[in-house]
N, C-alpha and C. Protein backbone atom coordinates (compact mmCIF):
# COMPACT_ATOMS: atom_id res chain seq x y z
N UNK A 1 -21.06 8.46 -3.60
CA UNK A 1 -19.90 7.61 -3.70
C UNK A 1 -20.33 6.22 -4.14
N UNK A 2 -20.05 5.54 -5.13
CA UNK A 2 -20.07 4.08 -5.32
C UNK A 2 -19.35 3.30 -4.95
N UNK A 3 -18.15 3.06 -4.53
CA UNK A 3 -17.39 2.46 -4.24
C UNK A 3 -17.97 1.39 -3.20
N UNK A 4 -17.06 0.36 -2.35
CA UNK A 4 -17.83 -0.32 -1.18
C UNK A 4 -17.81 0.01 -0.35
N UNK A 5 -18.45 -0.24 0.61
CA UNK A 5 -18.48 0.39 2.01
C UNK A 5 -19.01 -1.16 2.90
N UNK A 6 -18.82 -0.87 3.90
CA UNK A 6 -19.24 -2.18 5.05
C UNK A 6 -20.06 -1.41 6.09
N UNK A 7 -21.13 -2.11 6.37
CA UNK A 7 -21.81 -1.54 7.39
C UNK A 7 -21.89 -2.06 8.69
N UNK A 8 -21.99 -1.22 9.88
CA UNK A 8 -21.73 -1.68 11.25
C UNK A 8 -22.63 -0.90 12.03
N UNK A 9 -23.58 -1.77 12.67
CA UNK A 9 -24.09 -1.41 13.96
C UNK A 9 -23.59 -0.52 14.43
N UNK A 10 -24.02 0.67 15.30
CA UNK A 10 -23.15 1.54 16.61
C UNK A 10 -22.98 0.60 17.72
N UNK A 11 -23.94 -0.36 18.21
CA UNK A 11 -23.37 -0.98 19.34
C UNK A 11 -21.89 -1.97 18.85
N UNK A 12 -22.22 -2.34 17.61
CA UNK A 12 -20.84 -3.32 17.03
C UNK A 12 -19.47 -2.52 17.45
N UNK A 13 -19.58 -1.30 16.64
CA UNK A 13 -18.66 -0.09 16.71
C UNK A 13 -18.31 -0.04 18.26
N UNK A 14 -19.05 0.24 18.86
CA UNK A 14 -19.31 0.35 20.57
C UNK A 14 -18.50 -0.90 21.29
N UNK A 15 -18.62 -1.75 21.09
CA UNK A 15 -18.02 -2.99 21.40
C UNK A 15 -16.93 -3.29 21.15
N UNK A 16 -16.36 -2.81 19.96
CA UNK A 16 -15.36 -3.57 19.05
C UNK A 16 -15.03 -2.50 18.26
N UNK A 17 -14.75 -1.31 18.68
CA UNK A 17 -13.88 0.03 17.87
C UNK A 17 -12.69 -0.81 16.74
N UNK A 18 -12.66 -1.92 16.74
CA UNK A 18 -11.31 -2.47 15.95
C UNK A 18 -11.90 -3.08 14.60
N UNK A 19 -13.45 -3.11 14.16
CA UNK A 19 -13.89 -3.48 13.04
C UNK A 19 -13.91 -2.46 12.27
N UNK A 20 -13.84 -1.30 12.48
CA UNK A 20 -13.87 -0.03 11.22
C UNK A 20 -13.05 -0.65 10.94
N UNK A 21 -11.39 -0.86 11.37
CA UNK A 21 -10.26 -0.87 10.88
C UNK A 21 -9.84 -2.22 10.12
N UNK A 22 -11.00 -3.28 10.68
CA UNK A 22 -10.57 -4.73 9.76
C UNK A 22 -11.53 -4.43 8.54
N UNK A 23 -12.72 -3.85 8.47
CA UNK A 23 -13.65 -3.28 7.45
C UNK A 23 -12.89 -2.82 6.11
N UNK A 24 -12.27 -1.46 6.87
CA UNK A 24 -11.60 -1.16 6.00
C UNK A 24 -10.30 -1.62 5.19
N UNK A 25 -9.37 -2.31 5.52
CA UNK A 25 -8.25 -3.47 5.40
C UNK A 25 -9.12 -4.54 4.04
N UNK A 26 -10.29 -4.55 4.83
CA UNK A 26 -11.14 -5.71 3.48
C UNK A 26 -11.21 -5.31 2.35
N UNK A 27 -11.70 -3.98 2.51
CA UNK A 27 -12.00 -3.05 1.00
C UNK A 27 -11.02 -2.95 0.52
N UNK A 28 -9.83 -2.01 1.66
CA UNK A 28 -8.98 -1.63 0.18
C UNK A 28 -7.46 -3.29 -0.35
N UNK A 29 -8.36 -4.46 0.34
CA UNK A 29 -6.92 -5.54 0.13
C UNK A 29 -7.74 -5.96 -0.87
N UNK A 30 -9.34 -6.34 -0.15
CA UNK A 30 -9.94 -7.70 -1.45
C UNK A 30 -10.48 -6.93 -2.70
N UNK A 31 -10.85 -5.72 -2.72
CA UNK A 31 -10.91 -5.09 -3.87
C UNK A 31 -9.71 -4.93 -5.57
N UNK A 32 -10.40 -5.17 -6.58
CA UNK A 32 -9.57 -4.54 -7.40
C UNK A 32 -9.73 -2.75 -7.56
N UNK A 33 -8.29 -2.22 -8.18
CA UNK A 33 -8.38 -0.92 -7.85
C UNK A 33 -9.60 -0.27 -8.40
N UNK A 34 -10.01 -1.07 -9.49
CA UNK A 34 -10.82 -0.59 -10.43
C UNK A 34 -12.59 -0.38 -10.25
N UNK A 35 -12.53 -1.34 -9.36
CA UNK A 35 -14.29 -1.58 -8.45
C UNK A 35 -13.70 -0.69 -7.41
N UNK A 36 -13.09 0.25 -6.83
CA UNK A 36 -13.03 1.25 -5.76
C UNK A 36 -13.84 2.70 -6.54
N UNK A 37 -14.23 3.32 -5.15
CA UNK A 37 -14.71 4.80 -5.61
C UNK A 37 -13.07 5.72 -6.34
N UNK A 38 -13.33 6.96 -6.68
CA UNK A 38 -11.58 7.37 -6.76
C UNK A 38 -11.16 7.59 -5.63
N UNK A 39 -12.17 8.02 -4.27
CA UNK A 39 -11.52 8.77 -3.09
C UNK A 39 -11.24 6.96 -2.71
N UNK A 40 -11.34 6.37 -2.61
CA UNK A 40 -10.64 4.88 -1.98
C UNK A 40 -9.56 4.39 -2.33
N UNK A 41 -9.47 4.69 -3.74
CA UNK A 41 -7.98 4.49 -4.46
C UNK A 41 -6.78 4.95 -3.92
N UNK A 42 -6.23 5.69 -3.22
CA UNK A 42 -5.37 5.95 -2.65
C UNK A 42 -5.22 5.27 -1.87
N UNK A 43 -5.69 4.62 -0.12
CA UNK A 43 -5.39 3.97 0.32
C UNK A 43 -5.37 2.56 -0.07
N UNK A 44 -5.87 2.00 -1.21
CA UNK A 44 -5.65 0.99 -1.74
C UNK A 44 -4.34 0.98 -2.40
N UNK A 45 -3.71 1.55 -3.05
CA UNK A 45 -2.56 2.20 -3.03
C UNK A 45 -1.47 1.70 -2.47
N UNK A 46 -1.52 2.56 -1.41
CA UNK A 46 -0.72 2.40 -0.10
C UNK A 46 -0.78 1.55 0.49
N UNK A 47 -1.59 0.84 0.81
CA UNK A 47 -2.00 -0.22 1.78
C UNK A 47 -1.08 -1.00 0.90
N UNK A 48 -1.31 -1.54 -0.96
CA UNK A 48 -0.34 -2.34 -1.18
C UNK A 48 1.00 -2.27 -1.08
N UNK A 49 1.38 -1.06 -1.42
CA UNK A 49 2.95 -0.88 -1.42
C UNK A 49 3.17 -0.96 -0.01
N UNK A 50 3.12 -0.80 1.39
CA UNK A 50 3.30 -1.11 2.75
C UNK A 50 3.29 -2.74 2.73
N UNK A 51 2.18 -3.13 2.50
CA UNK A 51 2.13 -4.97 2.77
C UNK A 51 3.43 -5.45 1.47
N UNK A 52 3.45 -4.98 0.49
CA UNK A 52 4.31 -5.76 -0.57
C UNK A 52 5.68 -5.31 0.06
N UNK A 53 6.31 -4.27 0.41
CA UNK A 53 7.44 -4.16 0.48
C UNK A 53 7.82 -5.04 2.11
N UNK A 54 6.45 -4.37 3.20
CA UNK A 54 6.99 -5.16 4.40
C UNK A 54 7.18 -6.30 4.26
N UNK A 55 6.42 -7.15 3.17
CA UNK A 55 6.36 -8.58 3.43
C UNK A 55 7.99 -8.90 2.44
N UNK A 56 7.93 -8.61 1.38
CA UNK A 56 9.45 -8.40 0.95
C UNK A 56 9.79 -7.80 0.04
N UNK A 57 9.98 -6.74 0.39
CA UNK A 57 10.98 -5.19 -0.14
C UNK A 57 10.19 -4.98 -1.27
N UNK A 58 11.25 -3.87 -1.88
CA UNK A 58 11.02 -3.43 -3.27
C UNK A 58 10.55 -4.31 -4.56
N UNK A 59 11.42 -5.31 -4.39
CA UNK A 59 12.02 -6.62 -5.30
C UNK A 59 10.30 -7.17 -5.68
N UNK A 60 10.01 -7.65 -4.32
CA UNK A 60 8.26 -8.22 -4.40
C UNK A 60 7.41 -7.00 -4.40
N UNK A 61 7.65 -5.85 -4.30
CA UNK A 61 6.73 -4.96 -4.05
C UNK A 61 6.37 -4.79 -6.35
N UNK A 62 7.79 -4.80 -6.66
CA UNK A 62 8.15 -4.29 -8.17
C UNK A 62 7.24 -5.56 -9.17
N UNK A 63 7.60 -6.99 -8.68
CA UNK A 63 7.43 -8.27 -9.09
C UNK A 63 5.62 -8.71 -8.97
N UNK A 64 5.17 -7.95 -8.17
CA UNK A 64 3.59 -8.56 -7.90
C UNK A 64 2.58 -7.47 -8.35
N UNK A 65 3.45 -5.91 -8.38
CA UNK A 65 2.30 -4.77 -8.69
C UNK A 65 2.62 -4.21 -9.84
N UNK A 66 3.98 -4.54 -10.38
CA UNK A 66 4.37 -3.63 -11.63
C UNK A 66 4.48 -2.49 -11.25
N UNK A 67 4.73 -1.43 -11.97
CA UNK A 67 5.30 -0.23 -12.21
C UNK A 67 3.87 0.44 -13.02
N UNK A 68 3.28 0.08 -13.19
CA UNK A 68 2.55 0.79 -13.87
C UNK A 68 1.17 2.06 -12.67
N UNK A 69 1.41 1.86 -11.91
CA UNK A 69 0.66 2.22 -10.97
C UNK A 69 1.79 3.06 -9.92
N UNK A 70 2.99 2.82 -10.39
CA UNK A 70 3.80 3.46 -9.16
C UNK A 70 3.35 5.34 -9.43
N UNK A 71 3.37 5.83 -10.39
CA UNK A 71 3.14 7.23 -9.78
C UNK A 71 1.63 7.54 -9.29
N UNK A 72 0.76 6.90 -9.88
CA UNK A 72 -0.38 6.71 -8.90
C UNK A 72 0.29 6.81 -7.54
N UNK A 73 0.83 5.54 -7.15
CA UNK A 73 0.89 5.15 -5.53
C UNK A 73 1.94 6.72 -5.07
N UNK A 74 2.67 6.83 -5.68
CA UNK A 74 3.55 8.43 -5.47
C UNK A 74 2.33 9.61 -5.17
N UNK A 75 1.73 9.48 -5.72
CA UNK A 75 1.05 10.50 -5.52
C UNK A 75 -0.04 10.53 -4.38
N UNK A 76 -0.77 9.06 -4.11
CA UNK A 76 -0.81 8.95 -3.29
C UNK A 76 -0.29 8.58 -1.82
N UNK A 77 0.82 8.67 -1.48
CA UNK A 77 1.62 8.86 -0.71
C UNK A 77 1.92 10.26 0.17
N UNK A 78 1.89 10.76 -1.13
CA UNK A 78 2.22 12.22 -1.40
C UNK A 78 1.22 12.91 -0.66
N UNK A 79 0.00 12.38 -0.60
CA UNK A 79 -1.33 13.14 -0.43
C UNK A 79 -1.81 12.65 1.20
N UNK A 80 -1.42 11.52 1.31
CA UNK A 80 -1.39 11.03 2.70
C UNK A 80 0.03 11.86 3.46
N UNK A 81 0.62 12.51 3.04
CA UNK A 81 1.70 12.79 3.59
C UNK A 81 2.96 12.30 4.20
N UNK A 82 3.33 11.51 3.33
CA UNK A 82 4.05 10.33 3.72
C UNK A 82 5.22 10.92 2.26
N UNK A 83 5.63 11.84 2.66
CA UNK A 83 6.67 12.24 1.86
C UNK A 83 8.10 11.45 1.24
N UNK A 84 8.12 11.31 2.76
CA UNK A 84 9.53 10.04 2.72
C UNK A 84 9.40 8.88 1.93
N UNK A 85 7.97 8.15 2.00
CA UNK A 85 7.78 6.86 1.15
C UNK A 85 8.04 7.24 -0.01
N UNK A 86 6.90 8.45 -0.43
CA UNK A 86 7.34 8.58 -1.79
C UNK A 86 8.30 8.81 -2.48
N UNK A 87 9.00 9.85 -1.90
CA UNK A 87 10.88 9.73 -2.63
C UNK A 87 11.49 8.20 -2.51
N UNK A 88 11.18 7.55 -1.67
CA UNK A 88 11.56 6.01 -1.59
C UNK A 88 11.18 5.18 -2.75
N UNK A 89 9.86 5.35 -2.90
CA UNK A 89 9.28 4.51 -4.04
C UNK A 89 9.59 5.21 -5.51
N UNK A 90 9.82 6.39 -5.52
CA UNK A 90 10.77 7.13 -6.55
C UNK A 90 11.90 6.86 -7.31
N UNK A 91 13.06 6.78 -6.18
CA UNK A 91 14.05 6.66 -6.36
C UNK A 91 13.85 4.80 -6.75
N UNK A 92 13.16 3.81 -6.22
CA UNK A 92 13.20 2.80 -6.51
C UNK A 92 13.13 2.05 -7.50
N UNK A 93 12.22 3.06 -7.92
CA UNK A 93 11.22 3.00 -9.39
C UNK A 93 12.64 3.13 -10.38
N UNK A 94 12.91 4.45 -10.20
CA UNK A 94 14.03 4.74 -10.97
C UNK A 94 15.17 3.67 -11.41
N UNK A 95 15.80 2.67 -10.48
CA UNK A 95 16.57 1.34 -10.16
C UNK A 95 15.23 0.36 -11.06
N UNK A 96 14.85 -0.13 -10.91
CA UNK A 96 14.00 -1.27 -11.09
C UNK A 96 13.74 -0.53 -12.68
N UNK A 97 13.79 0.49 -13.08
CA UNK A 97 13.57 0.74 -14.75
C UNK A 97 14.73 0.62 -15.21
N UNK A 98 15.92 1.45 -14.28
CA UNK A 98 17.41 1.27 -14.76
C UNK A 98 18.03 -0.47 -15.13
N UNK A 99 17.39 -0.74 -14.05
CA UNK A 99 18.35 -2.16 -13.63
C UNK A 99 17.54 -3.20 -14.42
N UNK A 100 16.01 -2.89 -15.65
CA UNK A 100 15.88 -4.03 -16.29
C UNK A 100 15.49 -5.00 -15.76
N UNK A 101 15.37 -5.12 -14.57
CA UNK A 101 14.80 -6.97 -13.83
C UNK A 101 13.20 -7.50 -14.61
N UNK A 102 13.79 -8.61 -15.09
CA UNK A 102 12.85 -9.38 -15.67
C UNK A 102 12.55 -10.10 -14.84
N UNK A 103 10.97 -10.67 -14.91
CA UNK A 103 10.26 -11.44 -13.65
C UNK A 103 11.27 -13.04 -14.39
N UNK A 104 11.52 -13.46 -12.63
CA UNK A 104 11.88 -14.42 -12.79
C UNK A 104 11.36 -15.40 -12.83
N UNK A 105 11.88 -17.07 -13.89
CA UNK A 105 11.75 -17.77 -14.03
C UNK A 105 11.19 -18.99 -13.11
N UNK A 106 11.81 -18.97 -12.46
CA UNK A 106 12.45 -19.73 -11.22
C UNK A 106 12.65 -19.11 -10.01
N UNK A 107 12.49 -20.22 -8.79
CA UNK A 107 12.63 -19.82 -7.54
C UNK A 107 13.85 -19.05 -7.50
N UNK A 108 15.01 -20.34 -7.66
CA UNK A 108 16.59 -19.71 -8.05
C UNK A 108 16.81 -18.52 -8.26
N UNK A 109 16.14 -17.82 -9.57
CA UNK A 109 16.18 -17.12 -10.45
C UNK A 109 15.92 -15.74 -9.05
N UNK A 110 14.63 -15.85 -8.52
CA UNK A 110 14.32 -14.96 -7.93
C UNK A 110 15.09 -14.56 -6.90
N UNK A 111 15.42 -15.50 -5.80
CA UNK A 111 16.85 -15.64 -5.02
C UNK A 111 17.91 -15.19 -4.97
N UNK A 112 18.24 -15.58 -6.42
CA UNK A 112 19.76 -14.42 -7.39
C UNK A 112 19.38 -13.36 -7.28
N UNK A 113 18.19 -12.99 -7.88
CA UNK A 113 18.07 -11.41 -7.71
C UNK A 113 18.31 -10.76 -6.43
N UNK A 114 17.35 -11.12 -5.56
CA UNK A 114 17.23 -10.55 -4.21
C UNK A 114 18.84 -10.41 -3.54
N UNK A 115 19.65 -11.80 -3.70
CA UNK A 115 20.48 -11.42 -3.30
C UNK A 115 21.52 -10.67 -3.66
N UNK A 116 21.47 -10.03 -4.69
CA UNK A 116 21.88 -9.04 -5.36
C UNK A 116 21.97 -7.72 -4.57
N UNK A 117 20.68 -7.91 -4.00
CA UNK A 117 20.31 -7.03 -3.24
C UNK A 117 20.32 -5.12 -3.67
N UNK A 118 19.73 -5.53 -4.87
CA UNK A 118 19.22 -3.59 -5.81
C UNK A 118 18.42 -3.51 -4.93
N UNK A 119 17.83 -3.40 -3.97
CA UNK A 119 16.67 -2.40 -3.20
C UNK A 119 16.92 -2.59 -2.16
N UNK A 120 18.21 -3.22 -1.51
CA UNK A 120 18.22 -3.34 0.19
C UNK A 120 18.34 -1.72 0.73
N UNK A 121 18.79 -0.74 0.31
CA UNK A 121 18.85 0.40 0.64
C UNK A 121 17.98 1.04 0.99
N UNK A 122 16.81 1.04 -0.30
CA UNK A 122 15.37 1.36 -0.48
C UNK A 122 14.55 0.37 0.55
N UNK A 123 14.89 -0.39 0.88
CA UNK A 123 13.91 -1.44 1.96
C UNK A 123 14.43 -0.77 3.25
N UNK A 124 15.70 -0.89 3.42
CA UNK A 124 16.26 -0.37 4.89
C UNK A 124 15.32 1.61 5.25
N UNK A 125 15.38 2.08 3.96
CA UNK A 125 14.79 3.37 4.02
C UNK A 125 13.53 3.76 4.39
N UNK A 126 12.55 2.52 4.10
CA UNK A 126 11.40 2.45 3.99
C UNK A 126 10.79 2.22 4.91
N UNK A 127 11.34 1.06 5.72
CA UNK A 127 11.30 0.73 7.35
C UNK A 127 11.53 1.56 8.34
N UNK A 128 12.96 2.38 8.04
CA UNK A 128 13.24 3.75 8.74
C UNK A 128 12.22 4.84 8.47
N UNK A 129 11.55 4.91 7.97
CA UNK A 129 10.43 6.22 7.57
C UNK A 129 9.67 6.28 8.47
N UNK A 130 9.45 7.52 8.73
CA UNK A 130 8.29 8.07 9.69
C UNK A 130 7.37 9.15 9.21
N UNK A 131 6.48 8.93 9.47
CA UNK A 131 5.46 7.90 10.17
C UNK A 131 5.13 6.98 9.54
N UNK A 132 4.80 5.43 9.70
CA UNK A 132 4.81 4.16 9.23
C UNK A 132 3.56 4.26 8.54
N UNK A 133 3.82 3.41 7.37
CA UNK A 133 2.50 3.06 6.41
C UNK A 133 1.16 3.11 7.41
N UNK A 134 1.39 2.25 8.39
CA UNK A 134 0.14 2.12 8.80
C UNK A 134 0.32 2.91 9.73
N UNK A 135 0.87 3.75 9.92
CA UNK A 135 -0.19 4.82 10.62
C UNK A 135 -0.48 6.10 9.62
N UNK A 136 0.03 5.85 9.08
CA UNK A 136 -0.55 7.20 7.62
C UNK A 136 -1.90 6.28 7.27
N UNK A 137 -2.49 5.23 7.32
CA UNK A 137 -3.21 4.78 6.75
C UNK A 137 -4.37 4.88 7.97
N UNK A 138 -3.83 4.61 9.47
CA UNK A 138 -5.06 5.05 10.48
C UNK A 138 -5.45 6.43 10.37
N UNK A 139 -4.89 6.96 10.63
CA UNK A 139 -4.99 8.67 10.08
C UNK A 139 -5.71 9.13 9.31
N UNK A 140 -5.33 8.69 7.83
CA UNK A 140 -6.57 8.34 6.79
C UNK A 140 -8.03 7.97 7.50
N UNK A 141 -7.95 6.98 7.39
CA UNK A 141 -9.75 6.27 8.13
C UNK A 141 -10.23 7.18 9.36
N UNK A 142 -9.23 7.87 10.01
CA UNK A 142 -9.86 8.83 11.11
C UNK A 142 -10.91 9.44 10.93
N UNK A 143 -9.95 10.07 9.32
CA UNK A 143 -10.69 11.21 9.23
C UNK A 143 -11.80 11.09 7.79
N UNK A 144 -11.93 9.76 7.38
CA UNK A 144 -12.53 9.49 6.30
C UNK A 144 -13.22 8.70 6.41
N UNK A 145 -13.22 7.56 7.49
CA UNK A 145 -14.38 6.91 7.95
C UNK A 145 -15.32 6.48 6.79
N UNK A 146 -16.21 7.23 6.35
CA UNK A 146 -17.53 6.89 6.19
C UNK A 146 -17.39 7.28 4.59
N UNK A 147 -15.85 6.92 3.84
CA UNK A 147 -15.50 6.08 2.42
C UNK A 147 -15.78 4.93 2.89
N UNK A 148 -15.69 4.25 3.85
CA UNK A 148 -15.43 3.16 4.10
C UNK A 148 -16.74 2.17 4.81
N UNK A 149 -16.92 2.89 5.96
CA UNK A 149 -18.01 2.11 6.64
C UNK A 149 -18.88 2.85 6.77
N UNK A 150 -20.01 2.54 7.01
CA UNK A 150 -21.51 2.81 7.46
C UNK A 150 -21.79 2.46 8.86
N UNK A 151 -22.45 3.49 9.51
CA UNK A 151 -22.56 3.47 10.87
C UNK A 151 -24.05 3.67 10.86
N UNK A 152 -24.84 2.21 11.33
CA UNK A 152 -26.40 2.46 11.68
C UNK A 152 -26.91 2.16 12.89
């Protein structure tokens, strides 16, 4: 695997079971997708579409990552088992190609949009989904660990 990995002591691990999980958060946030291994790419993925939409919806999720990666992230969704997201980010996709939104100009500009509100549905849906980004994403690292960190 080439990709990055972070390495941790067993007593670190031992001490502080909560650094795999900030370890991993590092890789797949401060990384570009492109310096990841392929098996890392997926939760890099996900991890963005969870932080972009929680932090605000579709609108910023559409506005900061583009579309060009959404069936990537579908698919990885898909593969984490997070079924529901992905028909979410589907159907969203679908609106945000329909509906034409050009990145806005202006604060204003952006404001108008949102309050327009084309993805409050898709945001309300997304929040309602189970099981939550991040726990499809602990789940992941459970069982994949050592994409990620090194245990010496």
């Amino acid at each position: 695997m080439s990709g990055p990995r972070i390495c941790l002591s067993r007593s670190e691990f031992a001490a502080a079971p909560y650094l795999v999980w900030n370890a991993f958060v590092d890789i797949v946030a401060l990384n570009e997708y492109r310096d990841l291994a392929p098996e890392q790419r997926p939760a890099h993925l996900v991890f963005w579409y969870d932080a972009e939409v929680g932090n605000g919806g579709h609108l910023q999720f559409f506005l900061n990552r583009g579309v060009e990666q959404v069936p990537e992230t579908i698919a990885a969704l898909r593969r984490f088992g997070a079924e529901a997201h992905a028909a979410i980010l589907a159907e969203a996709n679908a609106t945000w190609v329909a509906e034409g939104i050009e990145e806005p100009e202006h604060v204003e500009d952006y404001v108008a949009i949102a309050l327009e509100g084309p993805f409050d549905g898709f945001d309300a849906a997304f929040h309602a989904a189970t099981p939550s980004l991040h726990d499809v994403l602990k789940r992941h690292l459970e069982a994949s660990r050592d994409l990620y960190v090194i245990l010496d």
